[in-house]
C-alpha atoms as a PDB file:
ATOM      1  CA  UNK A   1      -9.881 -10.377  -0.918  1.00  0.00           C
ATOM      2  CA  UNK A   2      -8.472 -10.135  -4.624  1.00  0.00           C
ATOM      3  CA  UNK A   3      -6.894  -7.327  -5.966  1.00  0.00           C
ATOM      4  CA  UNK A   4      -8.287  -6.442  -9.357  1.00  0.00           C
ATOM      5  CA  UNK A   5      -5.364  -6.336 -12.362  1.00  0.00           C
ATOM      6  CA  UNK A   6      -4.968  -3.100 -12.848  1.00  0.00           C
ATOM      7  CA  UNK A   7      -4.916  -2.644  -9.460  1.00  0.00           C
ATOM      8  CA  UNK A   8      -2.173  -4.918  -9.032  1.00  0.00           C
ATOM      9  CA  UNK A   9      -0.118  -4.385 -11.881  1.00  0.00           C
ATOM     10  CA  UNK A  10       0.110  -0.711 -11.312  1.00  0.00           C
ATOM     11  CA  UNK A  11       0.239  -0.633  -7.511  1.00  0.00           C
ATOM     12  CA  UNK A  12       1.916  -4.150  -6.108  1.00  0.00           C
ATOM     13  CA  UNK A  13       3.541  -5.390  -8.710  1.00  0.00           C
ATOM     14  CA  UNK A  14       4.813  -8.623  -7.766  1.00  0.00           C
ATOM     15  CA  UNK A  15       3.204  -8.250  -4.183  1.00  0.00           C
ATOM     16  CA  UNK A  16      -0.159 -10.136  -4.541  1.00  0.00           C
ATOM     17  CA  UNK A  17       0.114 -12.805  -2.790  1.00  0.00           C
ATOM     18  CA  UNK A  18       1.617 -10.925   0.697  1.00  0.00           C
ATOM     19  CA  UNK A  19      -1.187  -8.334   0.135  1.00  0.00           C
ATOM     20  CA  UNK A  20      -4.074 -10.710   0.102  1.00  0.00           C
ATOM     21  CA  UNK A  21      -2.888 -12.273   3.221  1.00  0.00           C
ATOM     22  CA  UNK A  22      -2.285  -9.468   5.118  1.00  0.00           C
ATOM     23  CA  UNK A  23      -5.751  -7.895   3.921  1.00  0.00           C
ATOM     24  CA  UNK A  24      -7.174 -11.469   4.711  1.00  0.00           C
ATOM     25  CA  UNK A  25      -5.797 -11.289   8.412  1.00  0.00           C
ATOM     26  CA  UNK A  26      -6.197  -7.347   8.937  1.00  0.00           C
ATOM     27  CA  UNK A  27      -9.784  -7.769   7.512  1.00  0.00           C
ATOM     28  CA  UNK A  28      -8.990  -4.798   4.932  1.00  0.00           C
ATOM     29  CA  UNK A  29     -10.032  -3.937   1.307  1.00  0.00           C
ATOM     30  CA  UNK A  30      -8.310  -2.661  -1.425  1.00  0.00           C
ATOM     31  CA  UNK A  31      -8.882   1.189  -0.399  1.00  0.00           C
ATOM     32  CA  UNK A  32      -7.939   0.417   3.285  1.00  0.00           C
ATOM     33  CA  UNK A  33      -4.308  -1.035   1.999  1.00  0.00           C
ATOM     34  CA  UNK A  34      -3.975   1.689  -0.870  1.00  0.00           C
ATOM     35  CA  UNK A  35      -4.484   4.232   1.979  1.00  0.00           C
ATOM     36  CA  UNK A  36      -2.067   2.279   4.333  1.00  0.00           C
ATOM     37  CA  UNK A  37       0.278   2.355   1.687  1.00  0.00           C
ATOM     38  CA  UNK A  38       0.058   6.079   0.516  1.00  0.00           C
ATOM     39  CA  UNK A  39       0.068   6.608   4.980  1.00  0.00           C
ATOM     40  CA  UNK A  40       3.380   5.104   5.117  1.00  0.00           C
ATOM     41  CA  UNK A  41       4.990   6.337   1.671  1.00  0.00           C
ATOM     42  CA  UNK A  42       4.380   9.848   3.057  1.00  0.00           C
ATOM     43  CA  UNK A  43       5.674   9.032   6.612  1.00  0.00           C
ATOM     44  CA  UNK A  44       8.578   7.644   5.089  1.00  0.00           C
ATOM     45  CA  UNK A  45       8.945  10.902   2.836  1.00  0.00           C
ATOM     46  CA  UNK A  46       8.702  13.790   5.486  1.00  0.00           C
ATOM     47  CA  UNK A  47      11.506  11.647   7.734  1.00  0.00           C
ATOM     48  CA  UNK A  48      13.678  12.272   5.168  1.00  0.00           C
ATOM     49  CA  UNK A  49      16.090  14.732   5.592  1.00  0.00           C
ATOM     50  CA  UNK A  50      16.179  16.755   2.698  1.00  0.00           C
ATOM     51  CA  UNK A  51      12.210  16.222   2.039  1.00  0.00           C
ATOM     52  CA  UNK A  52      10.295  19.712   1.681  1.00  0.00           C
ATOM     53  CA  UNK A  53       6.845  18.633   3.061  1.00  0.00           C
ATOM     54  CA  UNK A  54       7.949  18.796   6.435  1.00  0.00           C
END
């Protein structure tokens, strides 16, 4: 899989290369690791302690 530039610029920037070969192995595409990524931002946002979406 390639990530298209805009894509990648705006999203990854600078993490191309590890993306491709994890959606390579995982068998993803670009929506499965932009929704992966917006899964864990979240997660990663309500653990915080002073985050108001909890």
């Amino acid at each position: 899989m390639k990530l298209d530039k805009i894509t990648s610029i705006r999203l990854f920037a600078g993490q191309n290369s590890k993306l491709e070969r994890v959606a390579e192995f995982e068998g993803l595409d670009k929506s499965d690791i932009i929704r992966k990524a917006v899964q864990l931002y979240l997660a990663e946002y309500e653990s915080h302690p002073f985050s108001s979406l909890t």
